[in-house]
N, C-alpha and C. Protein backbone atom coordinates (compact mmCIF):
# COMPACT_ATOMS: atom_id res chain seq x y z
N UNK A 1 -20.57 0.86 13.78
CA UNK A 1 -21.48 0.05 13.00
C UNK A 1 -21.36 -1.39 13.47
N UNK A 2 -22.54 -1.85 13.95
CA UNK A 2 -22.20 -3.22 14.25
C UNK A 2 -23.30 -4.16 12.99
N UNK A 3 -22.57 -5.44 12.87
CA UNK A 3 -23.50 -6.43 11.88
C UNK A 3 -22.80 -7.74 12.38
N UNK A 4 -24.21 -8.20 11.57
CA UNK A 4 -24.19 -9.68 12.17
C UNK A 4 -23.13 -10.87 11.73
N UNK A 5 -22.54 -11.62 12.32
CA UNK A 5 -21.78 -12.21 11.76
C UNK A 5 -21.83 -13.02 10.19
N UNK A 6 -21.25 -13.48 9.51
CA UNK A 6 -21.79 -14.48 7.97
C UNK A 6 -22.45 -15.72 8.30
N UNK A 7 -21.75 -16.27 9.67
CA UNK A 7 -22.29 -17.47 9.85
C UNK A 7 -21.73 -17.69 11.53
N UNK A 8 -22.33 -18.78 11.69
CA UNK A 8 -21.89 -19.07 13.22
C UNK A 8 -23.13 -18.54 14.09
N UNK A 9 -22.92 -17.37 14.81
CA UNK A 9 -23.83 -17.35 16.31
C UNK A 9 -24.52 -16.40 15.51
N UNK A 10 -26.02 -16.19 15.39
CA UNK A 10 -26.25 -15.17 14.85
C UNK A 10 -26.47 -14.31 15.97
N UNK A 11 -26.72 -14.28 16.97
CA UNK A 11 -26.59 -13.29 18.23
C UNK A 11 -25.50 -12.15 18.43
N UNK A 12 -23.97 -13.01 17.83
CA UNK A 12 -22.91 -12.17 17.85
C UNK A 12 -22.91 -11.07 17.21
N UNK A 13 -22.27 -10.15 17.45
CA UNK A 13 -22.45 -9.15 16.53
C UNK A 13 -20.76 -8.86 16.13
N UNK A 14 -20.77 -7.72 14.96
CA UNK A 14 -19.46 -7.44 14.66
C UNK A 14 -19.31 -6.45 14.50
N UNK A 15 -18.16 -5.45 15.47
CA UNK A 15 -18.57 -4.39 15.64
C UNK A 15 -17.79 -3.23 14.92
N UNK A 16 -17.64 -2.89 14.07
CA UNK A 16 -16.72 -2.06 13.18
C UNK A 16 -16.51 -0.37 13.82
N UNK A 17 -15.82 -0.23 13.95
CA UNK A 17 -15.82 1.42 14.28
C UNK A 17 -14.71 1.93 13.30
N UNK A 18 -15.33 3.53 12.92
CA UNK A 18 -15.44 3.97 11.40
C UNK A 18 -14.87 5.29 12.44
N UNK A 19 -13.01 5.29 12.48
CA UNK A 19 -12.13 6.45 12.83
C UNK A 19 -11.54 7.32 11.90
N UNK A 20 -12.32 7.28 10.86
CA UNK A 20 -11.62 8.19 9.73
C UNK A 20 -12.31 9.53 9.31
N UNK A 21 -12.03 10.45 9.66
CA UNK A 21 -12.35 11.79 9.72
C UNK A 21 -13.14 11.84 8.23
N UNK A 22 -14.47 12.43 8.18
CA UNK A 22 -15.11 12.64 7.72
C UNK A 22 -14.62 13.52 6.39
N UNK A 23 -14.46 14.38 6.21
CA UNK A 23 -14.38 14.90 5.30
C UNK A 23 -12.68 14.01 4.24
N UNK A 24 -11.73 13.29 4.80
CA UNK A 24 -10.84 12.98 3.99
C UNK A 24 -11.41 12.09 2.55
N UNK A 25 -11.14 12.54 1.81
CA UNK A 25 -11.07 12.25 0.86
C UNK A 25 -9.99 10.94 0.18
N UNK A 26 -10.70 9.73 -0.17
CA UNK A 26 -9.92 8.32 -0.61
C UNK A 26 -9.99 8.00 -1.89
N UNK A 27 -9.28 8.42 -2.81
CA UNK A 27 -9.48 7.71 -4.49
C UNK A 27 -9.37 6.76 -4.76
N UNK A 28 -10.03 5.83 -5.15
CA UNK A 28 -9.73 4.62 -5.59
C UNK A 28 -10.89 4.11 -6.03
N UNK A 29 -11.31 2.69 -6.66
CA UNK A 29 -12.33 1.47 -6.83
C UNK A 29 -12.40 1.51 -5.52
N UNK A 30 -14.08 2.04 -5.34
CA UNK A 30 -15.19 1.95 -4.13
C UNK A 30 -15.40 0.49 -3.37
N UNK A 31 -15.57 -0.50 -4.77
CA UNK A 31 -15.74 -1.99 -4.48
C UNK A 31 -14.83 -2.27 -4.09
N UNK A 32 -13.85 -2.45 -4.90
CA UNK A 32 -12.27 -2.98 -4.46
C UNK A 32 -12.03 -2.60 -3.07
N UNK A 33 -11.85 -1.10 -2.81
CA UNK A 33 -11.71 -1.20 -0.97
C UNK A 33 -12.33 -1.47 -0.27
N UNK A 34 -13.41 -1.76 -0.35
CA UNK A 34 -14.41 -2.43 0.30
C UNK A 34 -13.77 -3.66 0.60
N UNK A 35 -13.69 -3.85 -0.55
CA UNK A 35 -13.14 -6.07 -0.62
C UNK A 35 -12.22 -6.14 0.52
N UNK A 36 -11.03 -4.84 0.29
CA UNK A 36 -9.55 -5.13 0.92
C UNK A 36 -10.30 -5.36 2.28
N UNK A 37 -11.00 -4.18 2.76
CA UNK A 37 -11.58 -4.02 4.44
C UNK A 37 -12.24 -4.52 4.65
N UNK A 38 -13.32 -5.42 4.48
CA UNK A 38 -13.79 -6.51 4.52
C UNK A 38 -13.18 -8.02 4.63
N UNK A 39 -12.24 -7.85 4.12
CA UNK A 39 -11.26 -8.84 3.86
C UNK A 39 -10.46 -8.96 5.21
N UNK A 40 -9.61 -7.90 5.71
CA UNK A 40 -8.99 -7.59 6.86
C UNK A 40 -10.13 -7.65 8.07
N UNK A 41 -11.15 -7.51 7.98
CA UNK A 41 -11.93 -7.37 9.17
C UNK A 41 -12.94 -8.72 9.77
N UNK A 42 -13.02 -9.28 8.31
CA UNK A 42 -13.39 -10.63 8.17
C UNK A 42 -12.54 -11.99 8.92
N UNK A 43 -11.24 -11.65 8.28
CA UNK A 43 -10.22 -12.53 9.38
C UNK A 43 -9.89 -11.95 10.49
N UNK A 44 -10.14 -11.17 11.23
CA UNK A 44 -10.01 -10.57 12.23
C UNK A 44 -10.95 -10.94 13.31
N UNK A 45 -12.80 -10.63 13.00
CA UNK A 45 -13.31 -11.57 13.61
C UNK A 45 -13.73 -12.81 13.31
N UNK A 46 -12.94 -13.79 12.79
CA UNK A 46 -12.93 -15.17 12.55
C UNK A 46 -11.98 -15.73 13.30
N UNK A 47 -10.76 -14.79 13.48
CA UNK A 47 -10.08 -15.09 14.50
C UNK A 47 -10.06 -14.94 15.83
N UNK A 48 -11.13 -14.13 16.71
CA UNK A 48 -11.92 -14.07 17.31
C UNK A 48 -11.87 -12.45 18.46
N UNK A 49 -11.84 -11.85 17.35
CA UNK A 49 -12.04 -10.19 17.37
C UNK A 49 -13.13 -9.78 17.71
N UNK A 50 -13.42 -8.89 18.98
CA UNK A 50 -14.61 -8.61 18.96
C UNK A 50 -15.08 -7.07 18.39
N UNK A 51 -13.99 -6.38 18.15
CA UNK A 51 -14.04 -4.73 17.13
C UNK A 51 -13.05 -4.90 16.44
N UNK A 52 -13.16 -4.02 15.06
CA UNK A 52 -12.17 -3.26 14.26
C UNK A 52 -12.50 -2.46 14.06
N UNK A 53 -11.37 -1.35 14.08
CA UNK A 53 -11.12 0.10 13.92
C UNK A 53 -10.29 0.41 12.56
N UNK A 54 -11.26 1.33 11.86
CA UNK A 54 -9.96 1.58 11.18
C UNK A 54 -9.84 2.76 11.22
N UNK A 55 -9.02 3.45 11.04
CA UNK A 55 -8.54 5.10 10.75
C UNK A 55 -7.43 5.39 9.66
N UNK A 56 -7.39 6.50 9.73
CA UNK A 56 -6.59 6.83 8.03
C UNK A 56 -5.75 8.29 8.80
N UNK A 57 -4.53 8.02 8.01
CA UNK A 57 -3.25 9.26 8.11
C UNK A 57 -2.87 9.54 6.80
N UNK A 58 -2.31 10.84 6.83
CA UNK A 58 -1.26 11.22 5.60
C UNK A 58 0.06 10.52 5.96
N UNK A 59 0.48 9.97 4.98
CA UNK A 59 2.46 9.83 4.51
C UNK A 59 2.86 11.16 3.23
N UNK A 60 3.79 10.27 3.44
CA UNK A 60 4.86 11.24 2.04
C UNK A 60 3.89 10.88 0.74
N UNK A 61 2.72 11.38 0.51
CA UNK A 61 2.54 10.92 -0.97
C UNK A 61 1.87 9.77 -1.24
N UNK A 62 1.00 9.59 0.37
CA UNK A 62 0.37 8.05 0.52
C UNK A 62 -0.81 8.42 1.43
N UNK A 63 -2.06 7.90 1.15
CA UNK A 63 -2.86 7.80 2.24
C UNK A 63 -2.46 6.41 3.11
N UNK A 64 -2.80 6.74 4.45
CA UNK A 64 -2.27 5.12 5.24
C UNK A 64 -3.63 4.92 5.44
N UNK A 65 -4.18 3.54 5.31
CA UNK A 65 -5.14 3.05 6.23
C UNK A 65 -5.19 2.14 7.10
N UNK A 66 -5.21 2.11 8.36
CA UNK A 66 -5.26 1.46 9.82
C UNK A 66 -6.26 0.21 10.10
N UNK A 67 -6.23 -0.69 9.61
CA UNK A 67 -7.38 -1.37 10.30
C UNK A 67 -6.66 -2.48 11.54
N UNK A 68 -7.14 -2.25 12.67
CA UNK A 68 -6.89 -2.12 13.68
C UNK A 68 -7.82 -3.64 14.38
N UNK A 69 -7.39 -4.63 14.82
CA UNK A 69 -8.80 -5.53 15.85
C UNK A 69 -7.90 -5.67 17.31
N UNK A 70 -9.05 -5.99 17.83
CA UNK A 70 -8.62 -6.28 19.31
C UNK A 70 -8.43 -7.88 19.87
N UNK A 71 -8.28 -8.23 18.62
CA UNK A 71 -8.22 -9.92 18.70
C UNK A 71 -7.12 -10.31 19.20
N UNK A 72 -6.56 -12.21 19.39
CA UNK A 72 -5.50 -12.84 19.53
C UNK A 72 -4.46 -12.30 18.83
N UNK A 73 -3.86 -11.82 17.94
CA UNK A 73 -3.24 -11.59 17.00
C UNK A 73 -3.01 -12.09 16.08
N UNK A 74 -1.99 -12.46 14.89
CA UNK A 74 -1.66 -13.68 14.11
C UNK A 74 -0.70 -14.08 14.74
N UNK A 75 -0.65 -15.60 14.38
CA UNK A 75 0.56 -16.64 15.17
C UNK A 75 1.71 -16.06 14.44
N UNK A 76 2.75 -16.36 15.28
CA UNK A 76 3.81 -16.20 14.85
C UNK A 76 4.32 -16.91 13.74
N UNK A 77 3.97 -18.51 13.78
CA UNK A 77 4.16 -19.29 12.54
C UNK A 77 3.26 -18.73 11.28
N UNK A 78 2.44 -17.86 11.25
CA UNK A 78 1.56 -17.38 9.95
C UNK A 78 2.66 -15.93 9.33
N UNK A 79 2.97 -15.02 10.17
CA UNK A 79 3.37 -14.07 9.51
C UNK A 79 4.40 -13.98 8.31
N UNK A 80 5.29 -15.12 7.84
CA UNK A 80 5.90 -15.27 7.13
C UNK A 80 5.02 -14.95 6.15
N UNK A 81 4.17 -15.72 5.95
CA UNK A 81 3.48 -16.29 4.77
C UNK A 81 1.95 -15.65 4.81
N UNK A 82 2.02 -14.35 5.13
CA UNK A 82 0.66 -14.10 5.20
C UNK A 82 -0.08 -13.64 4.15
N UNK A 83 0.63 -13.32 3.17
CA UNK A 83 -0.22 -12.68 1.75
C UNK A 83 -0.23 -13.91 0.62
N UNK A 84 0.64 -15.22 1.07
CA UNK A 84 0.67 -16.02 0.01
C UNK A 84 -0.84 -16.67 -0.40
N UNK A 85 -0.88 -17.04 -1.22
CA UNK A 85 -2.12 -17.38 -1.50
C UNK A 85 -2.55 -19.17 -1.35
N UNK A 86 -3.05 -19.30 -0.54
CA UNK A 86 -3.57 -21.20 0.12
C UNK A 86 -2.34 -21.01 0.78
N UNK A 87 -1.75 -20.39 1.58
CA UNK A 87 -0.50 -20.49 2.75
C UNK A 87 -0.74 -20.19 4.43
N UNK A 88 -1.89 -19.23 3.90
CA UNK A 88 -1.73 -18.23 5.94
C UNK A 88 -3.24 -18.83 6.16
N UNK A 89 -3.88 -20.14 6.29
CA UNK A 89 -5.61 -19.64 6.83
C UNK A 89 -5.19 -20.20 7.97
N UNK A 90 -5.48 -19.38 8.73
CA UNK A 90 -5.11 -19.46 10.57
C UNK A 90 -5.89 -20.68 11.08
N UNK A 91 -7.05 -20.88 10.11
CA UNK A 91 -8.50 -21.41 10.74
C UNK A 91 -9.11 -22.87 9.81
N UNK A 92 -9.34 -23.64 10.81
CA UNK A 92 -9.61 -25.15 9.86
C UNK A 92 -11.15 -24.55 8.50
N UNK A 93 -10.87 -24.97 7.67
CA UNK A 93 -11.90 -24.71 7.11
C UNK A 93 -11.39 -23.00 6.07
N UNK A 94 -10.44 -22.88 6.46
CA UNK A 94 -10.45 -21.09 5.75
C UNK A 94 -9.54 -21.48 4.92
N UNK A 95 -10.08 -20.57 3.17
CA UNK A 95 -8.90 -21.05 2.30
C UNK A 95 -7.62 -20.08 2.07
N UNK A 96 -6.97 -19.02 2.89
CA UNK A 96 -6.02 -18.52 3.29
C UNK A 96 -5.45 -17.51 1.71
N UNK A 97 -7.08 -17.17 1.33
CA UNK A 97 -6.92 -15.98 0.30
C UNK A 97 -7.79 -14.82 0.30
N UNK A 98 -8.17 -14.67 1.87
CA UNK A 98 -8.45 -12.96 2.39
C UNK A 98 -7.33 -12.25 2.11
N UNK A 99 -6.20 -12.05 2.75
CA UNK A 99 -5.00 -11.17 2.72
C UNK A 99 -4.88 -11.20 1.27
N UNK A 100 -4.33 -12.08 0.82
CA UNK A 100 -3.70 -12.56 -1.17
C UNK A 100 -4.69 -11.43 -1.50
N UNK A 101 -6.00 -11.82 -1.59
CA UNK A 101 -7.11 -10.70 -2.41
C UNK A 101 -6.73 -9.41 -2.30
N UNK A 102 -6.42 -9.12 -0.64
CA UNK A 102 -6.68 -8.00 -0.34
C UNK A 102 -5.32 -6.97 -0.64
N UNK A 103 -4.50 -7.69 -0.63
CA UNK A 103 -3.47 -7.49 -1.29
C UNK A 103 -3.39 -6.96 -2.89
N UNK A 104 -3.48 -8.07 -3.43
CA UNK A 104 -4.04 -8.04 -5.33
C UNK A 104 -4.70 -6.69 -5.52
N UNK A 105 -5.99 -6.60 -4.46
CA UNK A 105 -7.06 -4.93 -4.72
C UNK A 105 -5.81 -4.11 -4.66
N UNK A 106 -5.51 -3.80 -3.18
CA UNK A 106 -4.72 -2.88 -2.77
C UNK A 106 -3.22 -2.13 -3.86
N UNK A 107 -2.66 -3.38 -4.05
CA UNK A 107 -1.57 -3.16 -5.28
C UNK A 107 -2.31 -2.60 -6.68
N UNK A 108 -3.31 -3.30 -7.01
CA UNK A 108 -3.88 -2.86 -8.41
C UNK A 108 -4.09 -1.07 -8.43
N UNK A 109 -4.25 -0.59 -6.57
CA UNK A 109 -4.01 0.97 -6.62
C UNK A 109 -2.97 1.75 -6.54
N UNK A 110 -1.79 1.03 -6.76
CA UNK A 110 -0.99 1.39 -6.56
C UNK A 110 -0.21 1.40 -5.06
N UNK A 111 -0.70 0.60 -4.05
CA UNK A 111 -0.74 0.98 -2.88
C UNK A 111 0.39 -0.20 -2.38
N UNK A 112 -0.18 -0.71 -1.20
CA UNK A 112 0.58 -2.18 -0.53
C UNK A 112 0.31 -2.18 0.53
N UNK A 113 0.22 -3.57 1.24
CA UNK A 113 -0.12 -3.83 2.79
C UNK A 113 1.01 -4.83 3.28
N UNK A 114 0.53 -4.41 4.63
CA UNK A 114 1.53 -4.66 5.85
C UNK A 114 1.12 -4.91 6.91
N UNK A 115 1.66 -6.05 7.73
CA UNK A 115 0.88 -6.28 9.08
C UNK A 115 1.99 -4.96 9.69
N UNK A 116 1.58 -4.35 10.67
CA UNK A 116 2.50 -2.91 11.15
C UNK A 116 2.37 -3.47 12.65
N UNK A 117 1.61 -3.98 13.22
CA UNK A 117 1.22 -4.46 15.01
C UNK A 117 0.97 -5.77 15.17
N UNK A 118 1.65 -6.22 15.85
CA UNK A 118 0.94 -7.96 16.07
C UNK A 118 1.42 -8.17 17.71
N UNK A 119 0.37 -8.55 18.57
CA UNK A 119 0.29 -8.92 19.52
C UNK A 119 -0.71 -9.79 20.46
N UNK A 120 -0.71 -10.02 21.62
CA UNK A 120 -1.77 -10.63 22.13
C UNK A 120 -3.26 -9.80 22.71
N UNK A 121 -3.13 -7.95 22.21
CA UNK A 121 -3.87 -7.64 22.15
C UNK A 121 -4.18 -7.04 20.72
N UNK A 122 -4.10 -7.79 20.01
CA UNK A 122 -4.78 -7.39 18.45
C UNK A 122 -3.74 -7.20 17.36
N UNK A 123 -4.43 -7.16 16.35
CA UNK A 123 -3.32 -7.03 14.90
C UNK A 123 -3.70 -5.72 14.25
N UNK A 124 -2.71 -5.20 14.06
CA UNK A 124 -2.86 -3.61 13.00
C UNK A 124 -2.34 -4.20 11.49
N UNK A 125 -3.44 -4.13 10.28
CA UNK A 125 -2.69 -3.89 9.45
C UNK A 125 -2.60 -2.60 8.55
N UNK A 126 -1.83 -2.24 7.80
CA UNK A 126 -1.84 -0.51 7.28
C UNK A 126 -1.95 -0.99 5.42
N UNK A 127 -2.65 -0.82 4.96
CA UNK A 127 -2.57 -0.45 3.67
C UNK A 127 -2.25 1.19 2.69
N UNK A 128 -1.46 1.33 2.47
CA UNK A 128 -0.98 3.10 1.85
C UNK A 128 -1.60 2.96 0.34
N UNK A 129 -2.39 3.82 -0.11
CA UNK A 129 -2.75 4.08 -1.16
C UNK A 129 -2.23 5.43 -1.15
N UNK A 130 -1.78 5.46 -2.80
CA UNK A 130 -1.26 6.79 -3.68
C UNK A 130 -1.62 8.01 -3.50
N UNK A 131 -1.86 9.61 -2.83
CA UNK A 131 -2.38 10.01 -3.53
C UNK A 131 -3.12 10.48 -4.45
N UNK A 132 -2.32 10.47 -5.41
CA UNK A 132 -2.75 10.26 -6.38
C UNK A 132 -2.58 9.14 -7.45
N UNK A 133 -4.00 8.57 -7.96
CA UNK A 133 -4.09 7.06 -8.86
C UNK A 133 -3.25 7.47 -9.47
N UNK A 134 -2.32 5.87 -9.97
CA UNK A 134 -1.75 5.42 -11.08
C UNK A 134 -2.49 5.81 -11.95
N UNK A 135 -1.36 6.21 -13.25
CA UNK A 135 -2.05 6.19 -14.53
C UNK A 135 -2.20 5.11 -15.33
């Protein structure tokens, strides 16, 4: 799926590729994960990503989800502080509460995120949702 950027070049495009096997099944607030992956894919090409991938695995009692870019990575000086909220915006102008949000969604399912890959060819982060929802 590619779409157009929010702002900047409108020529660019943004190219999402959708690695998650069709039939798996994800419980949760529809909106809310949306937000989280949007959120992750948003700073990804802002940081100047030209795809994200995401894909999904089983754990012990967890769905994993992969979202994957082929970007710079995050600096090394950001990863400390990457879920804090007004702490990690990589980017002049960004108010450094994509992750925080995406975080906040993610936990409210019981779940949690993690940068899992960071390099100079792209950042993986994994969010694990439950199973099965919290009661």
């Amino acid at each position: 799926l590619a779409e157009p950027p929010e702002r900047g070049d409108p020529n660019a495009l943004r190219d999402w590729h959708n690695a998650v096997d069709a039939g798996r099944i994800v419980r949760g607030d529809r909106s809310m994960l949306f937000r989280a992956l949007f959120n992750l894919g948003r700073n990804a090409f802002e940081a100047g990503a030209k795809a994200v991938t995401v894909t999904a695995s089983d754990g012990p009692r967890v769905t994993m989800i992969d979202v994957a870019d082929d970007g710079p990575g995050v600096p090394a000086a950001l990863e400390a502080k990457l879920f804090q909220p007004f702490a990690a915006s990589g980017r002049p102008g960004g108010s450094g509460l994509g992750l925080a949000i995406a975080r906040d969604l993610v936990r409210a399912h019981g779940g949690d995120i993690a940068l899992v890959l960071n390099g100079a060819v792209g950042a993986t982060f994994r969010f694990t949702l439950p199973t099965r929802p919290p009661d």
